[in-house]
Each structure stands twice: as C-alpha cells, then as structure tokens.
Protein backbone atom coordinates (compact mmCIF):
# COMPACT_ATOMS: atom_id res chain seq x y z
CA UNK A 1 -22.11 -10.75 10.45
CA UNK A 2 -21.64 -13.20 7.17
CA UNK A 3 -18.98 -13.31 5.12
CA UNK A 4 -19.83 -11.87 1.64
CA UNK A 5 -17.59 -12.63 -1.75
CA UNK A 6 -17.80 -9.29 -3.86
CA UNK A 7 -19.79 -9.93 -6.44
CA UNK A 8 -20.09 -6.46 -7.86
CA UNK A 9 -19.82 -6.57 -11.51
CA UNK A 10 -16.62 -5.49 -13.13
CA UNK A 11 -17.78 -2.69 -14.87
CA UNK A 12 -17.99 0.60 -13.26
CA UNK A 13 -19.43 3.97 -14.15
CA UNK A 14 -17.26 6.29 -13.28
CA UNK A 15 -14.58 7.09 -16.10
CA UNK A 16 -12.49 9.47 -14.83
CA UNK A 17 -12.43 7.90 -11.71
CA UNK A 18 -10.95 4.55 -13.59
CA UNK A 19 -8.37 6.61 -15.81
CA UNK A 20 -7.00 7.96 -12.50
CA UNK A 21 -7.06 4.23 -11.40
CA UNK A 22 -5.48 3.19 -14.28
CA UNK A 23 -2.87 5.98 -14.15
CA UNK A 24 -2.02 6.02 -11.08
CA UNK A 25 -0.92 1.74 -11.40
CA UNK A 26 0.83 2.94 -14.20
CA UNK A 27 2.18 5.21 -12.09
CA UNK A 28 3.27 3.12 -9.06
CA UNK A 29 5.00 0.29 -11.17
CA UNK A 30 7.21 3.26 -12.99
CA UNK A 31 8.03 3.97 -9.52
CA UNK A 32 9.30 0.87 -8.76
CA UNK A 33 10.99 0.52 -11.56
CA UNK A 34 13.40 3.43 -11.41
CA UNK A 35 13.80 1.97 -7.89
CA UNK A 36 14.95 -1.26 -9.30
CA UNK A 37 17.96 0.28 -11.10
CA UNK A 38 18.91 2.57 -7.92
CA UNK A 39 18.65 -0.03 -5.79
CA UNK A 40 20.95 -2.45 -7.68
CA UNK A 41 23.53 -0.10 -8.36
CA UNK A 42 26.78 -0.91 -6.62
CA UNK A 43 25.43 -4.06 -5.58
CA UNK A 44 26.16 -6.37 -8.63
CA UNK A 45 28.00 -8.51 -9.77
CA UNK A 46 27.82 -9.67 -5.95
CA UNK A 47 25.08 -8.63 -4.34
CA UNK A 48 25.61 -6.70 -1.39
CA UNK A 49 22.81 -5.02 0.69
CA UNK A 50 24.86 -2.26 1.96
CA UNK A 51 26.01 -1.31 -1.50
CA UNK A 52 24.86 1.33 -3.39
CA UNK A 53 22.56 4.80 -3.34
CA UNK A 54 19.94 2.95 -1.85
CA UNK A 55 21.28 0.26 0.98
CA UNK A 56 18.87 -2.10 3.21
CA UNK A 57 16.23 -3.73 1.78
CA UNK A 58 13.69 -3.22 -0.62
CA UNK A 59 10.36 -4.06 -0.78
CA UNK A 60 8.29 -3.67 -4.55
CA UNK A 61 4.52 -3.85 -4.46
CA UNK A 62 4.58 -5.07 -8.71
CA UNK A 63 1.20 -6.66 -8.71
CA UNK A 64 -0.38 -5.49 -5.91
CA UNK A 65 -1.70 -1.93 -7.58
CA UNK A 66 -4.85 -2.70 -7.79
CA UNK A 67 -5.45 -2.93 -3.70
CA UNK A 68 -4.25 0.55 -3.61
CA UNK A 69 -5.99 2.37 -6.38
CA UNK A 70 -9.69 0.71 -5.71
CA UNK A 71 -9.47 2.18 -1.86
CA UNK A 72 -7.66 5.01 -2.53
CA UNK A 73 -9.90 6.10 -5.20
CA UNK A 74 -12.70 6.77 -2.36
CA UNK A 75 -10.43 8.32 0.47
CA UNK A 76 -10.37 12.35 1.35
CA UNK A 77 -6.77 13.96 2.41
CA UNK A 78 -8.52 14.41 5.59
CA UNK A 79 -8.95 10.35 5.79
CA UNK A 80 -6.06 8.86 7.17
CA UNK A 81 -3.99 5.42 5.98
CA UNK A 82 -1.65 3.01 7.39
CA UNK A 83 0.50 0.52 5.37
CA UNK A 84 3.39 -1.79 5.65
CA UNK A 85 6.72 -2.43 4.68
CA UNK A 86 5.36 -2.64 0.92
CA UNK A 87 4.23 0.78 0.62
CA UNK A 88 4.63 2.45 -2.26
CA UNK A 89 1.72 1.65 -3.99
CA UNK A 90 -0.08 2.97 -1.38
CA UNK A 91 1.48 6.03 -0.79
CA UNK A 92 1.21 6.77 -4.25
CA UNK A 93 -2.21 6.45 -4.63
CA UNK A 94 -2.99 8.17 -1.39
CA UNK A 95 -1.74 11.13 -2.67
CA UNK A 96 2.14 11.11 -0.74
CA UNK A 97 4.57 13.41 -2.49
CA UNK A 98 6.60 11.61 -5.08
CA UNK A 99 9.81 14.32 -4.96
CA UNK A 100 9.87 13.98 -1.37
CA UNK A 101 8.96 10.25 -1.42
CA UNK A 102 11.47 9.33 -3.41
CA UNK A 103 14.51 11.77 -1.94
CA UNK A 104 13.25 9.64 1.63
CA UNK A 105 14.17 6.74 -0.23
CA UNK A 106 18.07 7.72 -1.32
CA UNK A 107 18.61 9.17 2.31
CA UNK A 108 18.23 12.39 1.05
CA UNK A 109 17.72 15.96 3.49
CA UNK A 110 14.30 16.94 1.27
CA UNK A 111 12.81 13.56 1.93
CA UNK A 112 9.64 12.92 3.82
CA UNK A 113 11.23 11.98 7.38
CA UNK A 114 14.82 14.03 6.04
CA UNK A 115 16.16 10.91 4.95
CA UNK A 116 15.63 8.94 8.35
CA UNK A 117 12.74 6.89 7.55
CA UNK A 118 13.71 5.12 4.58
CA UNK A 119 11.26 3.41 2.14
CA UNK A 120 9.49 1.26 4.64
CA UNK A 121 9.18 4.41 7.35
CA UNK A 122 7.38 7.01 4.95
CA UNK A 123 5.06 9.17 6.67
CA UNK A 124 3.00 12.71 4.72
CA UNK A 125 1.09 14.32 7.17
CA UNK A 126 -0.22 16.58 3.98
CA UNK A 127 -2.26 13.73 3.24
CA UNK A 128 -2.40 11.44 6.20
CA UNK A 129 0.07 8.79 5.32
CA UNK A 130 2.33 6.18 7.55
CA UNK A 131 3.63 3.16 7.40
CA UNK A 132 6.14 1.05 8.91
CA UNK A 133 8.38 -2.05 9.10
CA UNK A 134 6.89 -3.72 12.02
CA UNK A 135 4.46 -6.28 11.07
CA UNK A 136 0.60 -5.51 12.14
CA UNK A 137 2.04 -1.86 13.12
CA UNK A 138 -0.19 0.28 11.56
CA UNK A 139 -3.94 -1.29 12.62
CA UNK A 140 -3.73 0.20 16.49
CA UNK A 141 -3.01 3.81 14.75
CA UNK A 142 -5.83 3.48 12.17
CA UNK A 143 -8.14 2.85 15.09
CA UNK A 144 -6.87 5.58 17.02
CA UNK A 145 -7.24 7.80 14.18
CA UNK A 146 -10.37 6.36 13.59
CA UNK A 147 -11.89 7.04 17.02
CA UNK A 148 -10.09 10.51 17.16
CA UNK A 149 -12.36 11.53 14.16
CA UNK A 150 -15.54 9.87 15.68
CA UNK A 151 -15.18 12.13 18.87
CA UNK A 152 -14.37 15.10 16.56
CA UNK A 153 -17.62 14.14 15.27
CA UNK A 154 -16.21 14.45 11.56
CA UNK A 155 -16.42 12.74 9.00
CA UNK A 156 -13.10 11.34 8.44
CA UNK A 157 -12.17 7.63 8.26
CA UNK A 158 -9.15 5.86 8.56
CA UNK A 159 -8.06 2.24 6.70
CA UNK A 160 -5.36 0.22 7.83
CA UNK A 161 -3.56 -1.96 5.10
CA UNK A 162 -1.98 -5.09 5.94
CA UNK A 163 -0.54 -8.20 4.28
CA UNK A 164 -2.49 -12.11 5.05
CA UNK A 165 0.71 -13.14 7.54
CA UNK A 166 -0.39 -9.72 9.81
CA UNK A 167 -3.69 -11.54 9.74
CA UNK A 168 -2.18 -13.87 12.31
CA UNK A 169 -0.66 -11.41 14.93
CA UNK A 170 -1.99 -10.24 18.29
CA UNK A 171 -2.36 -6.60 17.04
CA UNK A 172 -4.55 -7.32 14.07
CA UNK A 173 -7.36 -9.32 16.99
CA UNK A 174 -6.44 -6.48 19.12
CA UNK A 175 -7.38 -4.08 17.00
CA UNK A 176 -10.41 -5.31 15.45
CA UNK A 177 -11.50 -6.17 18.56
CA UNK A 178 -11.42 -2.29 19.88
CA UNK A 179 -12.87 -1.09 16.22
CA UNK A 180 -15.82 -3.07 16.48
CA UNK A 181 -16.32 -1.98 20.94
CA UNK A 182 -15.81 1.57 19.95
CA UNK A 183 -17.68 0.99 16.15
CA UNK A 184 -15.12 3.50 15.23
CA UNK A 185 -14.92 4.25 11.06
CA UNK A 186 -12.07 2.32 9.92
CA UNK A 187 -11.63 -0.21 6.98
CA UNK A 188 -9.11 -2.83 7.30
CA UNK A 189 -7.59 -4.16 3.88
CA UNK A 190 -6.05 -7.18 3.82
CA UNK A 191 -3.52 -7.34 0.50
CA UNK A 192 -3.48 -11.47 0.48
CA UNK A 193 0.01 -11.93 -1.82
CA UNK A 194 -0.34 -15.84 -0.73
CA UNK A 195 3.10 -15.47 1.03
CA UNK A 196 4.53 -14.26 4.32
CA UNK A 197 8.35 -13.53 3.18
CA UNK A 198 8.24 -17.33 2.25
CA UNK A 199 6.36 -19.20 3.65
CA UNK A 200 2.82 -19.85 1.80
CA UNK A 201 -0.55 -19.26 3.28
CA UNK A 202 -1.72 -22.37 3.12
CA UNK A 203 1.06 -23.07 5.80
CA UNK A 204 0.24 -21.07 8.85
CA UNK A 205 -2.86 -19.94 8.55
CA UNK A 206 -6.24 -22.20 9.89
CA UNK A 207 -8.32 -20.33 7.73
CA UNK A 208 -8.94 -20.42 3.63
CA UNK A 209 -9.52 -16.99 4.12
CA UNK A 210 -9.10 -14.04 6.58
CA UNK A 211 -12.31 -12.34 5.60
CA UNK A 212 -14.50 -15.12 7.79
CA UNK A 213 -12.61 -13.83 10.92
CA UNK A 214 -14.63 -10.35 10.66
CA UNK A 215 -17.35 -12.47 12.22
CA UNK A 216 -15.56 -13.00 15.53
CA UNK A 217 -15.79 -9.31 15.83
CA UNK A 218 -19.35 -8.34 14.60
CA UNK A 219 -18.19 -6.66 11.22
CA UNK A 220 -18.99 -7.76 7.54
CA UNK A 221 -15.91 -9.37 6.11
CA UNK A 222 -15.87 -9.62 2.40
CA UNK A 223 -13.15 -11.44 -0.04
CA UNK A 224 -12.66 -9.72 -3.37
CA UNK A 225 -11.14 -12.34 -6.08
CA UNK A 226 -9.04 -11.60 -8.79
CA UNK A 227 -6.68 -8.86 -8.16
CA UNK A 228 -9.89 -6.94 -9.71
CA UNK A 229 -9.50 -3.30 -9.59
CA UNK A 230 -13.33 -2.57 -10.26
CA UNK A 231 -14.16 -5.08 -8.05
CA UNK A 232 -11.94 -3.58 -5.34
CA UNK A 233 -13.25 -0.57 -5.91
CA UNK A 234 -16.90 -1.68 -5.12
CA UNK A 235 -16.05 -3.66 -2.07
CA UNK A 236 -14.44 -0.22 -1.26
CA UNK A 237 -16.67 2.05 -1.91
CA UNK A 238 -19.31 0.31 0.28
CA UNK A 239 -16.89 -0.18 3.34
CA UNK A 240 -15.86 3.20 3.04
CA UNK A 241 -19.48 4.95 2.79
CA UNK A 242 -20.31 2.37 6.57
CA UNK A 243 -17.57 4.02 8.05
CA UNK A 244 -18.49 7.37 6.90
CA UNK A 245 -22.36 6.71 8.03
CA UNK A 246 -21.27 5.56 11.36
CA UNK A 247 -21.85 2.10 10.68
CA UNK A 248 -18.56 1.09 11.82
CA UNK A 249 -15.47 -0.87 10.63
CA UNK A 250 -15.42 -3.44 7.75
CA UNK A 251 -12.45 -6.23 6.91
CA UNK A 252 -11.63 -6.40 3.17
CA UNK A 253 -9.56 -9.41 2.05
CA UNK A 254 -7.98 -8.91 -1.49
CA UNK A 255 -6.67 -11.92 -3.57
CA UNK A 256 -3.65 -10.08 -5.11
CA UNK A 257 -0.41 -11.18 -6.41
CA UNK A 258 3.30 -10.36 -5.61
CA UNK A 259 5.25 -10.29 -9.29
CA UNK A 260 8.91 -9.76 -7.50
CA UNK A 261 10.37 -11.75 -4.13
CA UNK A 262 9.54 -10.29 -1.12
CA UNK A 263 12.37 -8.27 -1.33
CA UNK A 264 15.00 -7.27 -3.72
CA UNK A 265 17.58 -10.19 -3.68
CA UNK A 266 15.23 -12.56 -2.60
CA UNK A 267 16.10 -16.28 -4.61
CA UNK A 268 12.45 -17.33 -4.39
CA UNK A 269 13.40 -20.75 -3.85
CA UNK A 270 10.40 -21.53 -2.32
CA UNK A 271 8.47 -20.67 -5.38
CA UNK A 272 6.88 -24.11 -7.12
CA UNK A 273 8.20 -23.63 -11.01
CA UNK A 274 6.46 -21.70 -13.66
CA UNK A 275 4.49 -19.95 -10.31
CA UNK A 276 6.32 -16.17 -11.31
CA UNK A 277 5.68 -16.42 -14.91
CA UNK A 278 2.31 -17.90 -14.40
CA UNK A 279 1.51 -14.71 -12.14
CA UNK A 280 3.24 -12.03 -14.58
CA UNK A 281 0.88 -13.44 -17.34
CA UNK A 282 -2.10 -12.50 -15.36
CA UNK A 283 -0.10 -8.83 -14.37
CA UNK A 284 -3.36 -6.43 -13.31
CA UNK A 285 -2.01 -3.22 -14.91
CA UNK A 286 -2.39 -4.58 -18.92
CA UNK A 287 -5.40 -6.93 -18.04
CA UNK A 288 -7.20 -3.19 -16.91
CA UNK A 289 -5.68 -1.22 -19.60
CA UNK A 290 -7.16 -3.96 -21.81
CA UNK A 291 -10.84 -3.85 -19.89
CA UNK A 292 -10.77 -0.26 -20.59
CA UNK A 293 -9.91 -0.40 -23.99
CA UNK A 294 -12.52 -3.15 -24.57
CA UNK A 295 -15.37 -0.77 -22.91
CA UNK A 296 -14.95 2.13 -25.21
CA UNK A 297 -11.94 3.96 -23.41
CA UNK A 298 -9.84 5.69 -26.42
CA UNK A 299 -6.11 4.47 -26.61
CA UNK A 300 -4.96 8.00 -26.70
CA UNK A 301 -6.70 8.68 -23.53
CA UNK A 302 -4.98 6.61 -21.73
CA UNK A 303 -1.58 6.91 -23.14
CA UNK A 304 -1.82 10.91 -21.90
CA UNK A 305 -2.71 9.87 -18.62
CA UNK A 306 -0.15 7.01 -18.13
CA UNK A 307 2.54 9.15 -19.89
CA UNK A 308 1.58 12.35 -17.58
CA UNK A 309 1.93 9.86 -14.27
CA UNK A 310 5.37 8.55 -15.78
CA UNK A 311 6.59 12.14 -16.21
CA UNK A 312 5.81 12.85 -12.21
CA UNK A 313 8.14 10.17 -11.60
CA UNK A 314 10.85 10.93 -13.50
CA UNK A 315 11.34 14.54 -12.25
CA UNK A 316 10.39 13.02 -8.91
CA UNK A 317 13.75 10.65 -9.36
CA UNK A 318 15.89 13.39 -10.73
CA UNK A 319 14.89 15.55 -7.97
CA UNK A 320 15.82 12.96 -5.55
CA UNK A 321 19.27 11.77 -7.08
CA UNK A 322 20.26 15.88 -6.95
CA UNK A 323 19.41 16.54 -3.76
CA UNK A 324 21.63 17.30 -0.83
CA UNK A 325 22.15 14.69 1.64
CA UNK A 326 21.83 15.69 5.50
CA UNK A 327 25.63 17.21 6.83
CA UNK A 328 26.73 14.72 9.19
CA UNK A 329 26.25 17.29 12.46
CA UNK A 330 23.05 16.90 11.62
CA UNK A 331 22.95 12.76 12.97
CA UNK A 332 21.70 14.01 16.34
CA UNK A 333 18.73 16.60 15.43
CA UNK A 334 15.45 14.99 16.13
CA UNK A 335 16.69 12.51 18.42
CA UNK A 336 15.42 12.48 21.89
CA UNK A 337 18.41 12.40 24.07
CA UNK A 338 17.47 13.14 27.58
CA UNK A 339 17.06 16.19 29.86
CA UNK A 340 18.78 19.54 28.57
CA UNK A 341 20.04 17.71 25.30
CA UNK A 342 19.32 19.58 22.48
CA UNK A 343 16.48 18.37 20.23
C-alpha cells in the first residue's frame, strides 16, 4: 500500500455536519478553559501540583480540535474510541458526558470512574469511550474491539488515537501488525503535535512522517496537512467507510498543533522563540469559523451554535464544582483485594 497526502479539497458539503464541527471545537476549548482556572487555583503564586481542586497534572488539547471533530463527525455510539492522556477533545466530540466528565476531573462521586480516574483515565461506556495515561495504551483495545465487532459480524468500528512519540513504541507495531493479520475495522489516528513532552520529532523519529509506516503492514497510510478540519474529515470519512466495508484498518497521520506545554506548568524551554505565538496565529478554531463565514455560513448561525456548546459547559462545571465528593469509607469499594474481601 502507498502512502497518499489528502488532497481532498477543503470545502465540504455537508453544513450541518460542519456547524456541529465547528461547535463542538468551540466547545472543547471552553472546556479547557474553565479547566485552566480550576486547575490553577491554589497553586499560584508558587506553583504546586498538589494544590488546588484539581491536583496532578493536566493535559489541554488547545489546537488539536480539529483531529477530533473530523473523525468524530463519522463515528456511531456503537463505534468505539481510544485516546491518550490529552483527551478531552476527544471525549467531547465522541459524545462523553460533559457533567460527569468534568465532576471525574475535580475527584468528584458523580464523575465518570466516581472520581478515580481523573482527567487522563476517563472512560463512557454510553458511548464507547477510554483513554489512558500509558503511552500507546489504547491501540491493543481498539483492535480488540475492533475484532470483537468483526466476529459479531456488525458493523461497528473502532479508532485508536495516539500522539507521533506513540508512533515509536512496541504496542503501536504490535498492534498494527494484528489489525492488518486479522483485517479487523479499526482506524488509527495519529495527532502529530511535533513534540513528545519535549523533545521534537525531528529528534527521535527516522521517519518525516509516520503515515509511510502503514506500508510495513499492508494498509493505506495517508498524511493530512494543515490542522485542516475538512480535510480531516475526508481522510476520515474514507478510512472510516474501509473499515465499515470490511476493507480493513487505515493509519491517519494529522499535522496538528499543541497551543499550551504539554502540561499545565510546563516552562517550554525547549520551544525555539516566537514558535507559541507563531502557532496561536494559525489557531484552527477562528481560521474555520472564518472558512465558514467566507462560504456563505450566516454569523448568527454560528454564534447560536457556539453559544449553545458554551452553555453545556458551564452547567457541566457548576455541576461538577457542587457535587459531593466520595466519603472516605468509600477508598476501598471497587478495589480488588483478594479472596472474601469485599468488592
């Protein structure tokens, strides 16, 4: 199989489907921004990790929306997705609760996991959702789930998001590997961000680009440039329809872009200078708005929909600040603890 660069054209037909895109970015970076504020409270002037409603680290997806809307935009509830440590985005546009999400995230008893999990451990069976810390975690699942649907003979199909560094890891050759054997319907998205916590791309990894490895494994691999939502959603929409005919899995490499650190506190030091601002001048969520605007989309029309997804988020973060945490008897419920221990 060849590597193919998307070159679907920009422009798509479907408009509601690209005012829920467009929403539903708008959406995602609201979400992270109310995070923002939690997160830092208690933890400045001095910034302290263990501080605060919201201790640990914290991962924001700002600038990588568009990887998550132009899949998501073709998935079913019955279609299952795996993500990373940066998740939100994701979740969001798969569909994941926001109350619930967002009580997970403050610790709180109504969360998704009862306050266990924590933002980079969020997991909606409503709608098929996981993710996890561990780097590469998520591809073995996706195939599982993958194969799981093949043998149920539906037609349910499974994509596994992962950043460029995961690219590198035995799982990832693993997995793709057993997804091309079994031709099992999966789609593997790789969000390329250029960095790997901090070190760049072009610093451990023998490749220009991960999409060319899809070859090794007998699956198209094609790069989408740009951060491009409607060119995401193309590239999407094709891998997504293979799976779905039995055709088998596809790798997807998007260039996208990482607006904060890789998390919250992180110096960036190993940014070159004027790299962030460069970046933030190119931010995906007006460039689209713009697009729209440009191809006869009315202003008003998308004000209602971003100001109905910024609403969802708000009572989503009020509901989560009120809630109850967990009563500390409760430390030991859902804990395996051996033979006759309660459960």
């Amino acid at each position: 199989m060849s590597t193919l660069e998307s070159t679907a054209p920009s422009r798509a037909t479907n408009r509601n489907q690209r005012l829920w895109m467009y929403a539903t970015m708008v959406q995602s970076r609201h979400f992270e921004a109310l995070v923002k504020v939690a997160y830092l409270e208690g933890k400045q002037p001095l910034f302290n990790m263990a501080k605060g409603p919201i201790p640990g680290e914290m991962h924001l997806s700002d600038g990588q929306e568009p990887c998550a809307v132009g899949v998501c935009a073709h998935l079913r509830p019955g279609d299952a997705v795996t993500a990373t440590h940066r998740p939100h985005h994701i979740a969001i546009a798969k569909g994941v609760d926001l109350k619930a999400m967002a009580a997970e995230i403050f610790g709180k008893k109504a969360g998704l996991s009862g306050g266990r999990g924590g933002h980079m451990h969020l997991f909606d069976p409503a709608v098929n959702f996981a993710c996890s810390g561990i780097v590469a975690q998520g591809l073995g699942p996706a195939v599982g789930s993958a194969l799981a649907a093949k043998l149920r003979d539906a037609s349910d199909i499974a994509v596994a998001f992962l950043g460029e560094g995961a690219a590198n890891q035995g799982a990832f050759h693993e997995a793709l590997n057993l997804a091309a054997v079994w031709q099992a319907p999966v789609v593997f998205v790789i969000e390329d961000n250029a960095y790997g916590i901090s070190v760049a791309k072009r610093d451990c990894t023998a490749v220009e680009s991960n999409a060319i490895r899809a070859a090794g494994y007998g699956m198209p691999g094609v790069h989408v440039p740009g951060n491009d939502a409607d060119r995401i959603l193309a590239a999407a929409g094709e891998a997504v329809a293979r799976a779905r005919a039995g055709g088998g899995p596809t790798l997807i490499e998007i260039e996208t872009t990482r607006l904060e650190g890789h998390f919250m506190g992180d110096a960036e030091g190993y940014r070159p200078a004027g790299e962030v601002e460069a970046l933030k001048a190119r931010d995906p969520i007006p460039a689209y708005r713009a697009r729209l605007l440009a191809e006869g989309f009315e202003a008003e029309a998308l004000d209602r929909a971003a100001g109905a997804a910024i609403a969802e988020v708000d009572a989503a973060f009020v509901f989560a600040r009120r809630a109850d945490y967990p009563a500390p008897e409760e430390v030991f419920e859902h804990v395996f603890a051996g033979e006759g221990a309660s459960q």
